[in-house]
Protein backbone atom coordinates (compact mmCIF):
# COMPACT_ATOMS: atom_id res chain seq x y z
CA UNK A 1 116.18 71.46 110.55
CA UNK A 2 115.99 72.97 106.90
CA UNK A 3 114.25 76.31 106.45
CA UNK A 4 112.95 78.00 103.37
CA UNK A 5 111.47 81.18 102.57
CA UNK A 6 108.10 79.80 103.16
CA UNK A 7 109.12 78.31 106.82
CA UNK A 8 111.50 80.88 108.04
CA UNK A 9 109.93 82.73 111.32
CA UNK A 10 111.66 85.84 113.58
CA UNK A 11 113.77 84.31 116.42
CA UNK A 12 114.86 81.73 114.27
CA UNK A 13 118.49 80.65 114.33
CA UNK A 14 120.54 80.19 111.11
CA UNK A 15 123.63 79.16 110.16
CA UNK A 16 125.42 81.20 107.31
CA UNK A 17 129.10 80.75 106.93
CA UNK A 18 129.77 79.30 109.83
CA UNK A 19 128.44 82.22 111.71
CA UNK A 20 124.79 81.65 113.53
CA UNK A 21 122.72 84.40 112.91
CA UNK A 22 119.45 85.32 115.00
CA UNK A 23 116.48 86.63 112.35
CA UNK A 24 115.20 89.29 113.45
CA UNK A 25 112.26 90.71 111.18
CA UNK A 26 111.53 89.83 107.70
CA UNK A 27 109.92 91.49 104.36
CA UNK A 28 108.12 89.38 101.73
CA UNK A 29 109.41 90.70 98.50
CA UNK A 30 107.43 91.25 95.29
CA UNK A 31 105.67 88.91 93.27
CA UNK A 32 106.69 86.21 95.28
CA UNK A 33 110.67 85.90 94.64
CA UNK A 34 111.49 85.28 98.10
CA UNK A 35 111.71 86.74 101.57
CA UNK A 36 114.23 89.53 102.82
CA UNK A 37 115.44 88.33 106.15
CA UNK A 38 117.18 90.90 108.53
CA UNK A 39 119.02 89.61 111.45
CA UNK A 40 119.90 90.90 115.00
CA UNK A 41 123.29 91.85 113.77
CA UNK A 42 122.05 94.26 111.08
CA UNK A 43 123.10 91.69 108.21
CA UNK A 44 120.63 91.25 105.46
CA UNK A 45 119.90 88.03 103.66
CA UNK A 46 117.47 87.08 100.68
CA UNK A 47 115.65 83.61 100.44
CA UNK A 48 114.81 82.77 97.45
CA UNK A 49 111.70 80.45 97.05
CA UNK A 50 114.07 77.37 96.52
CA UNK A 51 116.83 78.88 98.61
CA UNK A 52 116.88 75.68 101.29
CA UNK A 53 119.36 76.86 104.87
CA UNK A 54 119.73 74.93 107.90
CA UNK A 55 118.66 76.80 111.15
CA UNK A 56 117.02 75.44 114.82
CA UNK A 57 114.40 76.87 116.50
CA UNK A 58 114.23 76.92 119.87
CA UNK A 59 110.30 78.01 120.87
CA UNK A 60 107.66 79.91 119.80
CA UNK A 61 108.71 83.21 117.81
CA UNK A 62 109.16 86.40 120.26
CA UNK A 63 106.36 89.12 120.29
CA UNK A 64 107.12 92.00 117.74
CA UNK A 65 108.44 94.79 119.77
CA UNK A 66 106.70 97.32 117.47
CA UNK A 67 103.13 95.90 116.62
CA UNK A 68 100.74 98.43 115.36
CA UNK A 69 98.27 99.15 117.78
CA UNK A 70 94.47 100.47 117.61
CA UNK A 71 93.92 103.75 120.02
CA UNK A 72 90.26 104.49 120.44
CA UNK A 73 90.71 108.25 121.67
């Protein structure tokens, strides 16, 4: 399936160069040129709003390991 910066989602698989890649967080950059996508591996990749990748996705993206959580102490 083709992905774009608007349609990309963590746990999403993507093929770059022959190599599949697992995405493992991602950064909206400024003034809306795109998405920073950083995968499992440690590689980095931008999407640019017309940038257009093909990629499967398996399920539902994973739970954020670190999710900011409200303490009422």
């Amino acid at each position: 399936m083709p992905i774009t910066a608007d349609t990309v989602q963590v746990g999403d698989a993507i093929s770059v160069g022959g190599r599949t890649l697992i995405v493992a967080d991602l950064c909206e950059l400024p003034g809306g040129a795109g998405k920073m996508v950083r995968f499992r591996s440690g590689e980095r990749l931008t999407l640019h709003p017309r940038t257009e990748l093909s990629a499967s996705r398996i399920g539902p993206p994973p739970v954020r390991a670190y999710r900011w959580r409200r303490t009422d102490r």
